[in-house]
Every structure is written in structure tokens, then in C-alpha cells.
Protein backbone atom coordinates (compact mmCIF):
# COMPACT_ATOMS: atom_id res chain seq x y z
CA UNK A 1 -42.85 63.32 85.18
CA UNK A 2 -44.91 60.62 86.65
CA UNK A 3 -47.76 62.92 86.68
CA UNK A 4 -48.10 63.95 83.35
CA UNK A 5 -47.34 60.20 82.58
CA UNK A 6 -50.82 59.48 84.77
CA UNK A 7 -52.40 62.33 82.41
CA UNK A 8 -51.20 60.51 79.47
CA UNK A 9 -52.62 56.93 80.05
CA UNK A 10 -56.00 58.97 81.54
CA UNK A 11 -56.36 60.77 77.87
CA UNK A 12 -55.89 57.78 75.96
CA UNK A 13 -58.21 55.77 78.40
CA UNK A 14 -61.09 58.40 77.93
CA UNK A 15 -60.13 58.39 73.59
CA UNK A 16 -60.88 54.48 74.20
CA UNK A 17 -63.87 54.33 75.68
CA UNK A 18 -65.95 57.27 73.81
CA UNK A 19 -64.97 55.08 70.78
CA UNK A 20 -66.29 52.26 72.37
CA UNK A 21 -69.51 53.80 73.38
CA UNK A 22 -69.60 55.50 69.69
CA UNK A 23 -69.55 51.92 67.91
CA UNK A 24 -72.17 50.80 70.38
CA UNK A 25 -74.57 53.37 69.36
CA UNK A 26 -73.42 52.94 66.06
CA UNK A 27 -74.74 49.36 66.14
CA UNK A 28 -77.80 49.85 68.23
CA UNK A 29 -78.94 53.02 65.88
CA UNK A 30 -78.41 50.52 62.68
CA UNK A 31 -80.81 47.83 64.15
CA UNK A 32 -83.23 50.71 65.24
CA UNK A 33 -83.13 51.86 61.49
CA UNK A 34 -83.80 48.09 60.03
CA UNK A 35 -86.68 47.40 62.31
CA UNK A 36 -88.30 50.78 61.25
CA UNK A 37 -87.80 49.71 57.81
CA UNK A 38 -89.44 46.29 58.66
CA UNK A 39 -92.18 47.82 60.17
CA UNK A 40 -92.67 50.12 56.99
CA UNK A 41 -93.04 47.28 54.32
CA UNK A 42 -95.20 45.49 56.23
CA UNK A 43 -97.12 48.64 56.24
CA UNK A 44 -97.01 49.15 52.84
CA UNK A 45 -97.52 45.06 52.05
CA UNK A 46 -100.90 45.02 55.06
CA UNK A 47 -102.10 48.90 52.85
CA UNK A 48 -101.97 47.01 49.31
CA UNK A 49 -103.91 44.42 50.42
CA UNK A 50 -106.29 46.26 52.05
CA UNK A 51 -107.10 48.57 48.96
CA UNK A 52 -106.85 45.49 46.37
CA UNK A 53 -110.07 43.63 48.22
């Protein structure tokens, strides 16, 4: 009994942390996405200016 017990807790410790590492990359992916977007309008802001002078 102990042993499956052991097996239990082990399961439920892995289920933890791949959620944990999920949300983590979850977050990290979100500000990858914003900066891209950033990076985009000023882009499209430095291209407008260029062709209106």
C-alpha cells in the first residue's frame, strides 16, 4: 500500500509542476507577442513618416 501511496503523491507532483511550467510559458509567450506587436507599429509609425516627407 505504501507504494502505490508514493506513486500517488509522485503523479500529482509531476500534474503540478507541468502546470506550473505551462503558465510560465504561457506568460513569457504573451510578453514575446506584445513586444512583437510594439516593434510592428513603430514600424509602421517610422514607414509613414518616411513616405509622407
Amino acid at each position: 500500500m505504501d507504494d502505490s501511496n508514493a506513486k500517488g503523491r509522485g503523479l500529482v507532483r509531476a500534474v503540478v509542476l507541468s502546470v506550473a511550467a505551462g503558465v510560465v510559458l504561457a506568460l513569457s509567450a504573451c510578453n514575446t507577442v506584445e513586444g512583437v506587436g510594439k516593434d510592428l507599429q513603430e514600424a509602421s509609425q517610422n514607414t509613414k513618416e518616411a513616405l509622407s516627407d
